[in-house]
Protein backbone atom coordinates (compact mmCIF):
# COMPACT_ATOMS: atom_id res chain seq x y z
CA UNK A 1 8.66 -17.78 6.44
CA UNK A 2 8.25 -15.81 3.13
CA UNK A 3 10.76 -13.51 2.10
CA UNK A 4 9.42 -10.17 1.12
CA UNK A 5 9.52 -9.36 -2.73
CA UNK A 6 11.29 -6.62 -3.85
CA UNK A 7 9.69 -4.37 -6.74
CA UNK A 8 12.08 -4.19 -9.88
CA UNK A 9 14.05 -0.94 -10.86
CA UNK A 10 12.08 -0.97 -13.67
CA UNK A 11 8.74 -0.33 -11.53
CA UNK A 12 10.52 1.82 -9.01
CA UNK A 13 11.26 4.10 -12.21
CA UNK A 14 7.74 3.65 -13.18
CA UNK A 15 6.16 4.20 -9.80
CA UNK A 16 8.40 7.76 -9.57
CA UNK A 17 7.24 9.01 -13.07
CA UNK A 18 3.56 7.96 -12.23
CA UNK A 19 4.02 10.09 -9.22
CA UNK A 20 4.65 13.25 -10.52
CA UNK A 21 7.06 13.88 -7.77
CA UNK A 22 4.47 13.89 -5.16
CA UNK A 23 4.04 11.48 -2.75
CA UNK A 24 1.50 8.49 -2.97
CA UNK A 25 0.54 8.23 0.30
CA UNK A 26 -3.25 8.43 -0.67
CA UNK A 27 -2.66 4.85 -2.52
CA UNK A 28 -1.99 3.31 0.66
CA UNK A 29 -5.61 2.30 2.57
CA UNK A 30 -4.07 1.74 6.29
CA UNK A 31 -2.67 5.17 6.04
CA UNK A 32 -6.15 6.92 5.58
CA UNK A 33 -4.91 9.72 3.64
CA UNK A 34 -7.44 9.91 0.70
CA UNK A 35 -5.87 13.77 -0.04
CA UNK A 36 -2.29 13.06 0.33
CA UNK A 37 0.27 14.57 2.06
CA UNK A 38 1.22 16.69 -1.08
CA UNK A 39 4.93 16.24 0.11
CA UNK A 40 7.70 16.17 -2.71
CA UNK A 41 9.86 13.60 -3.06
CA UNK A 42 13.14 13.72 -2.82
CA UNK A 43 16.59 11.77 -3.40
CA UNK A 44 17.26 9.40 -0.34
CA UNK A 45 13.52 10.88 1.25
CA UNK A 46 11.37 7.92 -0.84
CA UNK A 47 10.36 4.43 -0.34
CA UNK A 48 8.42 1.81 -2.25
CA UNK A 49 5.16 0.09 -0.40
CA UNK A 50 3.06 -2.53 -1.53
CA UNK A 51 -0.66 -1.35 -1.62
CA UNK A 52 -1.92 -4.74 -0.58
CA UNK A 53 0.55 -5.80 1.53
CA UNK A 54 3.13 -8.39 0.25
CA UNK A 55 2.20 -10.53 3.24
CA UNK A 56 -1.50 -10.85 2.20
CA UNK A 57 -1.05 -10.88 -1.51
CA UNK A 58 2.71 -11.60 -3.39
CA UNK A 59 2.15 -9.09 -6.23
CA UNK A 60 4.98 -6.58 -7.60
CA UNK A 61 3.06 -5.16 -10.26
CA UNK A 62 3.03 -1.01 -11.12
CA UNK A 63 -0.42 -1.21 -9.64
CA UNK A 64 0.37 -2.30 -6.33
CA UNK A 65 3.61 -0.14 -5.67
CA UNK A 66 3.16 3.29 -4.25
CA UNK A 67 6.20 5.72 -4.25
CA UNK A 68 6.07 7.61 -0.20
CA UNK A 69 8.00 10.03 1.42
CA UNK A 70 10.15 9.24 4.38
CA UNK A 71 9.34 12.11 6.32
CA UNK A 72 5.84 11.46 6.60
């Protein structure tokens, strides 16, 4: 089995500023929420998902990390 990877601080940072504090829930396709949530982030409420799941596709690029709130 496949360990999961990990995206880099340096993306996390990335992903965050990209954000605008908001989160990117409408990046995600299996969460079918084109809109958003419109939720802001905040300290210890965020998480980092792959768009195309790691599983399917290994890729820890900016463009396939999406920033999410925890309480959605």
């Amino acid at each position: 089995m496949n360990r999961r990877l990990e995206f880099t601080a340096a993306t996390k940072r990335e992903a965050f500023a990209r954000s605008g504090g908001i989160c990117e829930c409408h990046r995600i396709p299996w969460l079918k929420r084109p809109d958003g949530c419109g939720v802001r982030l905040v300290a210890g409420g965020i998480f980092y998902e792959h768009v195309t799941p790691d599983a399917i596709r290994p890729d820890n690029s900016l463009e396939n990390c999406a920033v999410l709130s925890r309480t959605r």
